[in-house]
C-alpha atoms as a PDB file:
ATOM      1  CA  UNK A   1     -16.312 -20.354  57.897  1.00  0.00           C
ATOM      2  CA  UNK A   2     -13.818 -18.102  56.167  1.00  0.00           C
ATOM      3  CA  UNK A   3     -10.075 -18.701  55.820  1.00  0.00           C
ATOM      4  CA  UNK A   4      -9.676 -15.773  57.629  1.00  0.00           C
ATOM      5  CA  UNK A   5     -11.672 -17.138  60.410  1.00  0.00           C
ATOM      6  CA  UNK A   6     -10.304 -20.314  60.762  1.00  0.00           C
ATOM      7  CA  UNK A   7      -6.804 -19.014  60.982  1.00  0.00           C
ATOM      8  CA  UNK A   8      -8.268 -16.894  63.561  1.00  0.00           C
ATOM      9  CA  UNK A   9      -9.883 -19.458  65.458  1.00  0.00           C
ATOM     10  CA  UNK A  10      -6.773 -21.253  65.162  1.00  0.00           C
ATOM     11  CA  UNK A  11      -4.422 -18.698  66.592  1.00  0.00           C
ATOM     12  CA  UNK A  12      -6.702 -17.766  69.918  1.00  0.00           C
ATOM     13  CA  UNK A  13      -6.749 -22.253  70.338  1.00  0.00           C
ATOM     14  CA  UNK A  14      -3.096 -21.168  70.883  1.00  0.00           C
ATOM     15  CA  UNK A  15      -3.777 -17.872  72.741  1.00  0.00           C
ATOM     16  CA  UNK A  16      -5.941 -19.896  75.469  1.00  0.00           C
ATOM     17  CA  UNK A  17      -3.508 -23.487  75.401  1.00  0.00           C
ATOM     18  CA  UNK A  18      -6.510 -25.280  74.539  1.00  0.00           C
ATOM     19  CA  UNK A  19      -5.971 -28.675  72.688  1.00  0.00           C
ATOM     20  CA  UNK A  20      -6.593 -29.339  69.235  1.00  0.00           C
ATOM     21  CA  UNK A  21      -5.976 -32.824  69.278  1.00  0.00           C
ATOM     22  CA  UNK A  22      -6.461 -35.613  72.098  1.00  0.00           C
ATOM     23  CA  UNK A  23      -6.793 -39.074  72.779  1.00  0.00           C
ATOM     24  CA  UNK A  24     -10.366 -40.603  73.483  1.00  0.00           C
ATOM     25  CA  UNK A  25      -9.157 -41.973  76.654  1.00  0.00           C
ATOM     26  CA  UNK A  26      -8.919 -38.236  77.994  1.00  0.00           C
ATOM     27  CA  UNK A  27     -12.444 -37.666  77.053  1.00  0.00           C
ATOM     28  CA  UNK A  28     -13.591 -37.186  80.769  1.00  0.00           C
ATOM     29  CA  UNK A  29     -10.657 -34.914  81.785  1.00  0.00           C
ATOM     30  CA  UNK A  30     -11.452 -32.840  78.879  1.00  0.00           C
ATOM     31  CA  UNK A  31     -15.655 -32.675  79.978  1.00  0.00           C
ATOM     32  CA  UNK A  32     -13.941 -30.816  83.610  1.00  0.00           C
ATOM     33  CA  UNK A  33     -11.852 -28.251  81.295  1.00  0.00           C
ATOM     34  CA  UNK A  34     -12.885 -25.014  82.154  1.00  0.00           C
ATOM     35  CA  UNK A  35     -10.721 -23.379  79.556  1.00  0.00           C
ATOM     36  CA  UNK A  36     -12.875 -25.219  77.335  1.00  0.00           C
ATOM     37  CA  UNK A  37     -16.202 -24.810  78.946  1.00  0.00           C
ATOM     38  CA  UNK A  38     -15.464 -20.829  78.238  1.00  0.00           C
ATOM     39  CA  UNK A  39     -14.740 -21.637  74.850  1.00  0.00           C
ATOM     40  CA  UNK A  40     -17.556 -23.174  74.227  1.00  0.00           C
ATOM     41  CA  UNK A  41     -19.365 -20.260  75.516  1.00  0.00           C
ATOM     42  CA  UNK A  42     -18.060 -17.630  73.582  1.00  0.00           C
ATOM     43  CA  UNK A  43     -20.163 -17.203  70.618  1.00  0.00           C
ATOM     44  CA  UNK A  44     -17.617 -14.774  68.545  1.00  0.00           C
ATOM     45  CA  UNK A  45     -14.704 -17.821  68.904  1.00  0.00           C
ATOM     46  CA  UNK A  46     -17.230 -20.898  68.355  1.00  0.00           C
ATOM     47  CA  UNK A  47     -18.227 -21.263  65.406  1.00  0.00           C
ATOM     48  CA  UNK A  48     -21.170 -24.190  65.967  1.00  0.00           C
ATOM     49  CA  UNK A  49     -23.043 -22.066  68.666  1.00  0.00           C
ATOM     50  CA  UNK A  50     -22.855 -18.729  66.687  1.00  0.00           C
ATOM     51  CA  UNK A  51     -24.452 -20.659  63.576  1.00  0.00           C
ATOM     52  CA  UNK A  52     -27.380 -21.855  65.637  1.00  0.00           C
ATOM     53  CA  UNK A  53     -28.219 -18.437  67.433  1.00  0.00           C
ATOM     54  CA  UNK A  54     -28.218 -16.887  64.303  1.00  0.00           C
ATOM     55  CA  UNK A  55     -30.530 -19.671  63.390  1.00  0.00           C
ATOM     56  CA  UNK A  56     -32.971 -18.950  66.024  1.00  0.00           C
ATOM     57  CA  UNK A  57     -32.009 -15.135  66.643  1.00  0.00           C
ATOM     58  CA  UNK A  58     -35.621 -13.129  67.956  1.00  0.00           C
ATOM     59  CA  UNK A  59     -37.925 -16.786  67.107  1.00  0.00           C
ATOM     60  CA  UNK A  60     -37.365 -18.742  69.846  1.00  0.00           C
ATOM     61  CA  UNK A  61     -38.088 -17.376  73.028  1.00  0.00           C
ATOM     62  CA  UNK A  62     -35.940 -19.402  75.190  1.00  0.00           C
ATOM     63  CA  UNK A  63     -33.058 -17.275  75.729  1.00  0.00           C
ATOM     64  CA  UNK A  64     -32.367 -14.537  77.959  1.00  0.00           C
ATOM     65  CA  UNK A  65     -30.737 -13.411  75.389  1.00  0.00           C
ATOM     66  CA  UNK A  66     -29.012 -13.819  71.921  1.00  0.00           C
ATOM     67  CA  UNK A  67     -25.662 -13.118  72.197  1.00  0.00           C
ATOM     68  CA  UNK A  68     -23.416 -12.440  74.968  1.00  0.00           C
ATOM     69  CA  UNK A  69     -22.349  -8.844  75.696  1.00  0.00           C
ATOM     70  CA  UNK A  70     -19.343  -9.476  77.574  1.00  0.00           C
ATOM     71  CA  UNK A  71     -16.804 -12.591  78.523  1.00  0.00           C
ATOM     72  CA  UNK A  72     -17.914 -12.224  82.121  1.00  0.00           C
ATOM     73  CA  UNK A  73     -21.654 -13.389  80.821  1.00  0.00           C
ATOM     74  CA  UNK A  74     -19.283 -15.977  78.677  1.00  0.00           C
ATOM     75  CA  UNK A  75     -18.055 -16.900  82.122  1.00  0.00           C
ATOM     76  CA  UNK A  76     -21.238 -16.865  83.748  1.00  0.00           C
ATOM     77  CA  UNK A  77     -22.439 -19.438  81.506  1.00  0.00           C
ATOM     78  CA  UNK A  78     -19.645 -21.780  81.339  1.00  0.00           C
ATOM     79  CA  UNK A  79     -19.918 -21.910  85.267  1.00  0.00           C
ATOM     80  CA  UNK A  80     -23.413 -23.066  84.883  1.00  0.00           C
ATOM     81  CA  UNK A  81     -22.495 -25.883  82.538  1.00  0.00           C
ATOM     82  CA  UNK A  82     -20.041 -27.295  84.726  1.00  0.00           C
ATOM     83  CA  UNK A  83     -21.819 -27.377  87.470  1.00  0.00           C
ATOM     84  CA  UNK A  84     -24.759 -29.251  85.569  1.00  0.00           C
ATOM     85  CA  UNK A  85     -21.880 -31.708  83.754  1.00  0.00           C
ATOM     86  CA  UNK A  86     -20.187 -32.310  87.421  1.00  0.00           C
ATOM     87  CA  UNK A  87     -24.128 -33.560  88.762  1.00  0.00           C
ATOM     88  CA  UNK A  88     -24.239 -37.049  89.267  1.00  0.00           C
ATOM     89  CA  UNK A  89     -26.057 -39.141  86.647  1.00  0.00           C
ATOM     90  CA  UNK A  90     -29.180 -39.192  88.384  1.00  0.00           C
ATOM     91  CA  UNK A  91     -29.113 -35.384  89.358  1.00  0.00           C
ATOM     92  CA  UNK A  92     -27.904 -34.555  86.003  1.00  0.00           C
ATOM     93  CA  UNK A  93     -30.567 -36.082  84.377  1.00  0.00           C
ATOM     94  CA  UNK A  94     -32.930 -34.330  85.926  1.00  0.00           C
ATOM     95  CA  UNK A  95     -32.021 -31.110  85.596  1.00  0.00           C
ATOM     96  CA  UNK A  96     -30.709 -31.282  81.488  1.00  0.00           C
ATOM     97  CA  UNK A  97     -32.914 -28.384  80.287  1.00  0.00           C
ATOM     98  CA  UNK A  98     -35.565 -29.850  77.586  1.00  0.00           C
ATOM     99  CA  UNK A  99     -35.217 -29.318  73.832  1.00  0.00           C
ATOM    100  CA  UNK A 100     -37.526 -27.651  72.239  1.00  0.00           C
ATOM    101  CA  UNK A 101     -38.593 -28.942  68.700  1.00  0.00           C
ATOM    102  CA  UNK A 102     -39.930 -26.833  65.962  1.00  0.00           C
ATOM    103  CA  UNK A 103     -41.141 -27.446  62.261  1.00  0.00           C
ATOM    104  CA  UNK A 104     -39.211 -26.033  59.544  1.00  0.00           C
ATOM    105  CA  UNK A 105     -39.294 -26.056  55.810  1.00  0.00           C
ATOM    106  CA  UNK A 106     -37.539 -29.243  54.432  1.00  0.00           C
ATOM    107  CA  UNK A 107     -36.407 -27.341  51.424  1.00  0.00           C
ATOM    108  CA  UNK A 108     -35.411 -23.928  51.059  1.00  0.00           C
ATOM    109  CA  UNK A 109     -37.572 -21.756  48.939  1.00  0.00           C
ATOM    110  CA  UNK A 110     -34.931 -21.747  45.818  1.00  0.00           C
ATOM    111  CA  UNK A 111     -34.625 -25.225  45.586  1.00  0.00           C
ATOM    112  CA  UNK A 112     -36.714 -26.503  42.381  1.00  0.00           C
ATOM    113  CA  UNK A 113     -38.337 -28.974  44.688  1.00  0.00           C
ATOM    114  CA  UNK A 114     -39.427 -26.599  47.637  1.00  0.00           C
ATOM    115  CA  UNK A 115     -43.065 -27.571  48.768  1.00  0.00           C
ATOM    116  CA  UNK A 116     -44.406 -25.250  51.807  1.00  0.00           C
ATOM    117  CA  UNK A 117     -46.596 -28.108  52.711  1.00  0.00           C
ATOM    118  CA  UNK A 118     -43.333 -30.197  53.301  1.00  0.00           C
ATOM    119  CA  UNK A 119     -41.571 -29.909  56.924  1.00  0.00           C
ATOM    120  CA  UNK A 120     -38.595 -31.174  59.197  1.00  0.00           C
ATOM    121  CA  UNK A 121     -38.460 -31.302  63.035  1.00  0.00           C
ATOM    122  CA  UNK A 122     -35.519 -29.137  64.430  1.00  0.00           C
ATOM    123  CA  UNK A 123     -34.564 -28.534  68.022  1.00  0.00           C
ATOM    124  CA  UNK A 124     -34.002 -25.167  69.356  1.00  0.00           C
ATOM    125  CA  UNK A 125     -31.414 -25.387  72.527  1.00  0.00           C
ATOM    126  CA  UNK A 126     -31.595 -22.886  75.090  1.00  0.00           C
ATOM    127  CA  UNK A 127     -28.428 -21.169  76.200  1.00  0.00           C
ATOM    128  CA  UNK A 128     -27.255 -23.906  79.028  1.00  0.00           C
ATOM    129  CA  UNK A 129     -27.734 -26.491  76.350  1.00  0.00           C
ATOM    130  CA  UNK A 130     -25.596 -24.718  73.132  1.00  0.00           C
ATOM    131  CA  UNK A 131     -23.052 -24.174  75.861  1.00  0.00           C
ATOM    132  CA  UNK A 132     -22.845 -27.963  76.440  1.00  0.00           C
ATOM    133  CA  UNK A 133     -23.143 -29.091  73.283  1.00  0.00           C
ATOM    134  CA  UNK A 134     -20.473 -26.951  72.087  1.00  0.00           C
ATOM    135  CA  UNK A 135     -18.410 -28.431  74.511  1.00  0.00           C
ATOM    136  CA  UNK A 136     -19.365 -32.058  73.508  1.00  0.00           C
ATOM    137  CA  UNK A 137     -18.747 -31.146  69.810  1.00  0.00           C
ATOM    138  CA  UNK A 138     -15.341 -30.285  70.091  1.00  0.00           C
ATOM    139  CA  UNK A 139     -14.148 -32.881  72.402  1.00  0.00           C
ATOM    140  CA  UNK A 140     -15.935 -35.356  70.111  1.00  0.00           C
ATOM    141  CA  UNK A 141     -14.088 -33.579  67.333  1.00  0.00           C
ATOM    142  CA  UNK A 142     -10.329 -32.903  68.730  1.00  0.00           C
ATOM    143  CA  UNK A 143     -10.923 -37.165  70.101  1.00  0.00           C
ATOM    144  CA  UNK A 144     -11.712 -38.671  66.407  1.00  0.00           C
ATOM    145  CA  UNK A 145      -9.557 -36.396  64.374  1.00  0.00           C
ATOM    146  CA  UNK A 146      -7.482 -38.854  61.990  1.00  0.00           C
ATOM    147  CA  UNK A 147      -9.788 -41.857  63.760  1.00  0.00           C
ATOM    148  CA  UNK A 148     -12.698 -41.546  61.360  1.00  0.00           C
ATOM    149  CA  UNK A 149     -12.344 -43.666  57.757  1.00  0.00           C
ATOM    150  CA  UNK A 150     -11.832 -41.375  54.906  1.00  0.00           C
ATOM    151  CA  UNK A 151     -15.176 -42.177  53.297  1.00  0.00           C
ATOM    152  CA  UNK A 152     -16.688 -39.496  55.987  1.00  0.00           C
ATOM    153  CA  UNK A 153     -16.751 -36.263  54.245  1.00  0.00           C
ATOM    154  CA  UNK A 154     -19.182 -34.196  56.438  1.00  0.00           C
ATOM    155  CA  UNK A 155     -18.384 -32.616  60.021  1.00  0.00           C
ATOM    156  CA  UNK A 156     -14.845 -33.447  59.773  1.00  0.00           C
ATOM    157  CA  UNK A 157     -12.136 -30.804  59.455  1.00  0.00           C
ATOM    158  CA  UNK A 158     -10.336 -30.526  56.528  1.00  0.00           C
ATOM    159  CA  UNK A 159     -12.498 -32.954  54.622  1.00  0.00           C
ATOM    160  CA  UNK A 160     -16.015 -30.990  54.054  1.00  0.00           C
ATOM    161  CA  UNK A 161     -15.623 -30.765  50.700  1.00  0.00           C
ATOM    162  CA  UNK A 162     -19.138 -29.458  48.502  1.00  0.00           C
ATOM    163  CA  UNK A 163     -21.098 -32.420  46.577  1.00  0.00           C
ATOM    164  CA  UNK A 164     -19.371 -30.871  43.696  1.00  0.00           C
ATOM    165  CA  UNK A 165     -15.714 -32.128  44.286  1.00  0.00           C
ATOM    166  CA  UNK A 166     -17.611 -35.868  45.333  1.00  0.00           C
ATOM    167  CA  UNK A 167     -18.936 -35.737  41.467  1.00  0.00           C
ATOM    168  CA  UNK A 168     -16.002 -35.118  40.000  1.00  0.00           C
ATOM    169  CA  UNK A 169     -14.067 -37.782  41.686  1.00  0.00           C
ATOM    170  CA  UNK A 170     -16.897 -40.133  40.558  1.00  0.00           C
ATOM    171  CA  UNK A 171     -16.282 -38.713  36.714  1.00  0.00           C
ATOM    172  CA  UNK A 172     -12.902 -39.457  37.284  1.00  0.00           C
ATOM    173  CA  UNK A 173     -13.339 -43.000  38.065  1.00  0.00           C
ATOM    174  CA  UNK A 174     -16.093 -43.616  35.685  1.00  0.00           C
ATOM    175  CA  UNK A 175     -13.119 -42.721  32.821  1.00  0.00           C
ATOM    176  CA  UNK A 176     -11.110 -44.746  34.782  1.00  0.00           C
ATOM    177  CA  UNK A 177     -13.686 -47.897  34.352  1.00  0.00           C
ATOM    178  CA  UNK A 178     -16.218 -47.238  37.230  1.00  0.00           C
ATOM    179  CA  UNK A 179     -19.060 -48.010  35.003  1.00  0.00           C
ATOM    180  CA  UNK A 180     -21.675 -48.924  38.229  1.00  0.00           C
ATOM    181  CA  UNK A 181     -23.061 -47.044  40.347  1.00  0.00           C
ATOM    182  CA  UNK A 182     -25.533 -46.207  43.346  1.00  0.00           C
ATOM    183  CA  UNK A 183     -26.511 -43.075  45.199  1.00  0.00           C
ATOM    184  CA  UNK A 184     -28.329 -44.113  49.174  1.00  0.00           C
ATOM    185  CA  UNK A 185     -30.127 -42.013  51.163  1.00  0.00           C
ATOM    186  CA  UNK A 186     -29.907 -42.339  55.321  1.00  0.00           C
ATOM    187  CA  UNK A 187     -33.418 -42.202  55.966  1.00  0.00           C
ATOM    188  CA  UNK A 188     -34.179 -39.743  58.780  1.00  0.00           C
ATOM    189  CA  UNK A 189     -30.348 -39.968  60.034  1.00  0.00           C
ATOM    190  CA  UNK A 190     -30.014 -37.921  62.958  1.00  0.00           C
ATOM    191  CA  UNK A 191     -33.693 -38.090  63.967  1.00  0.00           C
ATOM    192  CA  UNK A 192     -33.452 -42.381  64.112  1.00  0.00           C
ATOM    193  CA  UNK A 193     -29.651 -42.728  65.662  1.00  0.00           C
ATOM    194  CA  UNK A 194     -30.080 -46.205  67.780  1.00  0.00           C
ATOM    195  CA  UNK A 195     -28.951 -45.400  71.142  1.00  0.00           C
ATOM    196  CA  UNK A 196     -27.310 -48.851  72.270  1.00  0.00           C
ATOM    197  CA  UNK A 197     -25.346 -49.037  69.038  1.00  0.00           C
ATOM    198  CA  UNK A 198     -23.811 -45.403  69.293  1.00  0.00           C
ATOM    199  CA  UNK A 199     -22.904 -46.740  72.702  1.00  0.00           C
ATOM    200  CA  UNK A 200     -21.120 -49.524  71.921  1.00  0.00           C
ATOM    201  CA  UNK A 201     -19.351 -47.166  68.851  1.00  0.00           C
ATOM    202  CA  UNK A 202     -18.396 -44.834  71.518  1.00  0.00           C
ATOM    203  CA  UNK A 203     -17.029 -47.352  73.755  1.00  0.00           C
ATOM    204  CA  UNK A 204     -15.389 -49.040  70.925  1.00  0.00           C
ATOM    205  CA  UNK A 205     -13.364 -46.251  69.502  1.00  0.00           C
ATOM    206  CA  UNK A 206     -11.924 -45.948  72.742  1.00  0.00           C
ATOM    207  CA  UNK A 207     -14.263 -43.221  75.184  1.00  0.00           C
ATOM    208  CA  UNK A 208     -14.220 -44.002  78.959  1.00  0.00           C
ATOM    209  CA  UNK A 209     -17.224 -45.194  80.272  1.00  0.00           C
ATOM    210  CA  UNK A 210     -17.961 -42.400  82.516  1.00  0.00           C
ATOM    211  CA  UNK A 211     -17.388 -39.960  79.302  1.00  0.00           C
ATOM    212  CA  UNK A 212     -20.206 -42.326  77.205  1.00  0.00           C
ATOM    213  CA  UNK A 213     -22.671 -42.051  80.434  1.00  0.00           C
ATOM    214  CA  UNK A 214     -22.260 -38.112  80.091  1.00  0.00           C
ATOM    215  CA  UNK A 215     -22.996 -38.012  76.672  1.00  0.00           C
ATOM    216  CA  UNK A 216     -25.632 -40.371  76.378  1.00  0.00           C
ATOM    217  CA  UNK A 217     -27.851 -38.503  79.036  1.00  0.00           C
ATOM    218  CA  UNK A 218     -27.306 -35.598  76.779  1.00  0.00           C
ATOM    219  CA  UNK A 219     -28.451 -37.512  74.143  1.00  0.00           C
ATOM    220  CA  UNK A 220     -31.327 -38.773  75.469  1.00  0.00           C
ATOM    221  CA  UNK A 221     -32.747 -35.546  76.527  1.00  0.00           C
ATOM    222  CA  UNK A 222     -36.454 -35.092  76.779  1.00  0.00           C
ATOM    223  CA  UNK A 223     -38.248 -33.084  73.950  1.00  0.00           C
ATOM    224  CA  UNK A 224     -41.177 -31.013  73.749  1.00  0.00           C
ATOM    225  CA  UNK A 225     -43.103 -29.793  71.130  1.00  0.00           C
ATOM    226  CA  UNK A 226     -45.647 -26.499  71.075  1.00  0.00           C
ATOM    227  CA  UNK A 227     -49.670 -28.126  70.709  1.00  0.00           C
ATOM    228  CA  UNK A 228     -52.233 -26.317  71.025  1.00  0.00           C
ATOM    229  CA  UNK A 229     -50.760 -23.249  73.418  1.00  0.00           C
ATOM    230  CA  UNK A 230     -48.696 -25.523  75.682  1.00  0.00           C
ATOM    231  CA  UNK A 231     -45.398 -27.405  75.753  1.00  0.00           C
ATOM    232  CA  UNK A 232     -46.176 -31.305  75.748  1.00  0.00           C
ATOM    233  CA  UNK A 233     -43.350 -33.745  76.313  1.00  0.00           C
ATOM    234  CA  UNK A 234     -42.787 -36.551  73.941  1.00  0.00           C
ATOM    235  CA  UNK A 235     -41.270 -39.902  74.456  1.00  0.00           C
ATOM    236  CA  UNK A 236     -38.119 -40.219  72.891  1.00  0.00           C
ATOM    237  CA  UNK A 237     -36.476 -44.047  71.995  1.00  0.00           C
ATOM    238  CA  UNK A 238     -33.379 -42.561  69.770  1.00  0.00           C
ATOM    239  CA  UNK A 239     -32.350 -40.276  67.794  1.00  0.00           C
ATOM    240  CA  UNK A 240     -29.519 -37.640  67.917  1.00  0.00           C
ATOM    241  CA  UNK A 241     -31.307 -34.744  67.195  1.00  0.00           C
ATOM    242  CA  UNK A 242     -30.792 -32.360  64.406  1.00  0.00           C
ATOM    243  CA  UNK A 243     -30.090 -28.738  65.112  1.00  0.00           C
ATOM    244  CA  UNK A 244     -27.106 -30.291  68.121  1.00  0.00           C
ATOM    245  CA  UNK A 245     -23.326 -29.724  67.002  1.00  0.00           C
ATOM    246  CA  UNK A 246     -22.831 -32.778  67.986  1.00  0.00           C
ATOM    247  CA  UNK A 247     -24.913 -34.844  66.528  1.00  0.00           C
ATOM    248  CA  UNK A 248     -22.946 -34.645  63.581  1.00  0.00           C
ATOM    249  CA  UNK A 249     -20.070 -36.533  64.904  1.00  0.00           C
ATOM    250  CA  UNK A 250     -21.773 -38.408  66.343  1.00  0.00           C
ATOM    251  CA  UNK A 251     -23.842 -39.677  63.410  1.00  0.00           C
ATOM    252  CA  UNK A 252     -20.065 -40.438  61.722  1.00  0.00           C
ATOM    253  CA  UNK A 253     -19.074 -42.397  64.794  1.00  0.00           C
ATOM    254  CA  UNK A 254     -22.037 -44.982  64.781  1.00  0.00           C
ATOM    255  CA  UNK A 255     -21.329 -45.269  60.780  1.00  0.00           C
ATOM    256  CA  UNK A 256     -17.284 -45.469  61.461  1.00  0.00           C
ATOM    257  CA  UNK A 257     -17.653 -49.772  61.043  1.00  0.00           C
ATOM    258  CA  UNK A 258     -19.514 -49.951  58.103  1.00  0.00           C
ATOM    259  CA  UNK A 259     -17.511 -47.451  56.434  1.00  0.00           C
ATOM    260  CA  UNK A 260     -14.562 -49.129  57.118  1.00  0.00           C
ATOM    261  CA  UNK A 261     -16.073 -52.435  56.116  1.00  0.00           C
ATOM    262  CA  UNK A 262     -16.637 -50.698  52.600  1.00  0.00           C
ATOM    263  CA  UNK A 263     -13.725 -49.225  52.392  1.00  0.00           C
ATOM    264  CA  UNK A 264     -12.276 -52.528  52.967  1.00  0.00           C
ATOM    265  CA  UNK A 265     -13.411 -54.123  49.669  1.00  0.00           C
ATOM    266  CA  UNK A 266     -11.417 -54.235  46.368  1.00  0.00           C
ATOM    267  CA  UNK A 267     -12.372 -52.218  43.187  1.00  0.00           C
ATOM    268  CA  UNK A 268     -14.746 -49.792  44.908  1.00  0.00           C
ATOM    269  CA  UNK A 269     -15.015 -46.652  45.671  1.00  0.00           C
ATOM    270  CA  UNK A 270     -17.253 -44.863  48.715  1.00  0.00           C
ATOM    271  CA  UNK A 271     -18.117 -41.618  49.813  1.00  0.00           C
ATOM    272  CA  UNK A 272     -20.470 -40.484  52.246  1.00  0.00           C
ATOM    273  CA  UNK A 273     -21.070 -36.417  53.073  1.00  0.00           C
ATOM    274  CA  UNK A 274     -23.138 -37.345  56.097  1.00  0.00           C
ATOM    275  CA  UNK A 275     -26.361 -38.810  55.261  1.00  0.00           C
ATOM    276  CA  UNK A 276     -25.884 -38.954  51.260  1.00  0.00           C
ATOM    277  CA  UNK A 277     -23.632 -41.910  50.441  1.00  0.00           C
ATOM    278  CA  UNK A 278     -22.898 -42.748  46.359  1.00  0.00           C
ATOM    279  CA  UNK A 279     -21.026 -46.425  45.650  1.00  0.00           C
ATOM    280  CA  UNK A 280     -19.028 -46.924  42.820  1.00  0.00           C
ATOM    281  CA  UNK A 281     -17.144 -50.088  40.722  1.00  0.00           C
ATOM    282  CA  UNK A 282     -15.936 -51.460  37.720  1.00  0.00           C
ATOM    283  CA  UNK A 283     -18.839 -54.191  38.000  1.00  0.00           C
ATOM    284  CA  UNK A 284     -22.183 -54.225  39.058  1.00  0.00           C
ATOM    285  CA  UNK A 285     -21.797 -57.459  41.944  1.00  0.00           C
ATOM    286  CA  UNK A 286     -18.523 -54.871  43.132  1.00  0.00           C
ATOM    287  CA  UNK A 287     -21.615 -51.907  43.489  1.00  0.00           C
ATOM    288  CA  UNK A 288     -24.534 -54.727  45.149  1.00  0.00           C
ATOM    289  CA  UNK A 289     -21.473 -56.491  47.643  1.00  0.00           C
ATOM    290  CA  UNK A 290     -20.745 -52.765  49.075  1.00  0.00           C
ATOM    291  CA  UNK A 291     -24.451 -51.367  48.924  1.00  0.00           C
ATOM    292  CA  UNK A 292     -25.748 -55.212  50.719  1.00  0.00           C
ATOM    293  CA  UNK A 293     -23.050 -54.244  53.856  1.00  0.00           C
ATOM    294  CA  UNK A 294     -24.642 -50.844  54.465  1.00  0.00           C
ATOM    295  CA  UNK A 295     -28.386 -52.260  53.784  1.00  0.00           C
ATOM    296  CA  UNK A 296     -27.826 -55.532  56.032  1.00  0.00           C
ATOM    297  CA  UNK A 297     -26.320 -53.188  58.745  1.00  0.00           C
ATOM    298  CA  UNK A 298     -27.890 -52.795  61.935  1.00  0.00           C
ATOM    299  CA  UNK A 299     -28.202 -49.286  61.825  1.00  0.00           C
ATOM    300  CA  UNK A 300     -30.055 -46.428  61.020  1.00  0.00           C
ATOM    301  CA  UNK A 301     -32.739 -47.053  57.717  1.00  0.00           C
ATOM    302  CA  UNK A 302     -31.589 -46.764  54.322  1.00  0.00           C
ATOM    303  CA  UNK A 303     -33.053 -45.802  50.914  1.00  0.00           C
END
């Protein structure tokens, strides 16, 4: 998003008296804001929900349609999303919408390594569901701003910085001594989130219970995929799916302890822009203590 953009987003947060920073505890209170809800459903002002229509503008088939024309439709659909988050759990659960999942390229076609053959399961939400997760995202976001460690670089505000200003802190301490290093991979991040270990993140940072039950039925939503001319349902054991705003955060939120456990060691130095993590030390025991943490963590798989 542009400068511009954000100081314009910015301005109409103060416009509407909506929050841009809260306590996890008022998590819940928060989910009931209708002020929010609307937010959340006004493409032009939210930034995560515009980027994923444009995504899926005229491909998906799901919506009624892709934008809204007015901020009575806006309306319309925030009304709809708090009725569905003010179900009780068992209602609610039945009647989250299903997420579509569709194949994508894994590269795009100017990357040196693109490979047509090669492909990546994204969801496509329909309307009820960006509205909600736009919601989710930005509590999650306004409730762990300054709460995350500051090795997360990705899907925080104010730290997204590009790979490029990560390598050139890493030349910087290589002059500085930083003569080990290693770059990990997350394997499959989003797609192989553990589901009782996010919980207990959630809960641990500080989220009332009732907030984390929301959530995780949102989380847990059933999936379908297209074979052979009909929607099929597939089981689903974790995971917080890619192509969801807040999956994001929420990725950062299972990884906040063994960040900080990193971060905690002497002589090293650890970045992660969400599922790309580099390590470096002055020795090479510094680099293999900090890499054995993150590879003996019960988490999501590393390589």
């Amino acid at each position: 998003m542009s400068n511009r953009a954000k100081r314009r987003e910015r301005d109409e947060l103060r416009r509407r008296g909506l929050p841009a920073l809260a306590e996890p505890s008022t998590a819940f209170d928060l989910l009931h804001d209708h002020n929010l809800l609307e937010w959340a459903a006004d493409p032009w002002l939210n930034s995560h929900w515009h980027r994923a229509s444009m995504m899926t503008r005229g491909r998906d088939g799901l919506t009624v349609s892709d934008a809204f024309p007015s901020r009575d439709s806006a309306a319309h659909w925030a009304e709809k999303a708090d009725a569905l988050i003010r179900l009780d759990l068992g209602a609610m659960k039945l009647e989250i919408p299903a997420l579509k999942v569709r194949p994508i390229e894994k590269k795009k076609r100017w990357d040196p390594e693109y490979d047509p053959t090669l492909e990546r399961d994204i969801v496509v939400p329909c309307i009820l569901r960006r509205v909600v997760s736009s919601h989710l995202a930005y509590i999650l976001e306004i409730t762990t701003k300054g709460r995350l460690p500051e090795a997360a670089r990705a899907y925080v505000p104010g730290r997204m910085a590009p790979a490029s200003t990560v390598a050139k802190e890493v030349a910087r301490l290589t002059r500085r001594g930083h003569m080990y290093y290693v770059k990990l991979d997350l394997r499959d991040a989003f797609n192989s989130i553990p589901w009782k270990p996010l919980r207990r993140a959630l809960l641990r940072m500080g989220y009332p219970q009732r907030f984390v039950d929301v959530l995780m039925l949102f989380v847990k939503a059933p999936v379908e995929r297209f074979v052979r001319g009909t929607w099929l349902e597939q089981p689903r054991y974790r995971g917080a799916l890619a192509g969801l705003p807040e999956s994001g955060i929420l990725l950062n939120v299972l990884m906040t302890e063994v960040d900080e456990r990193i971060l905690s060691l002497a002589d090293v130095y650890y970045a992660r822009y969400s599922d790309d993590l580099i390590i470096t030390g002055r020795t090479a025991s510094d680099v293999a203590r900090a890499a054995s943490l993150l590879m003996n963590w019960a988490g999501v798989g590393v390589s």
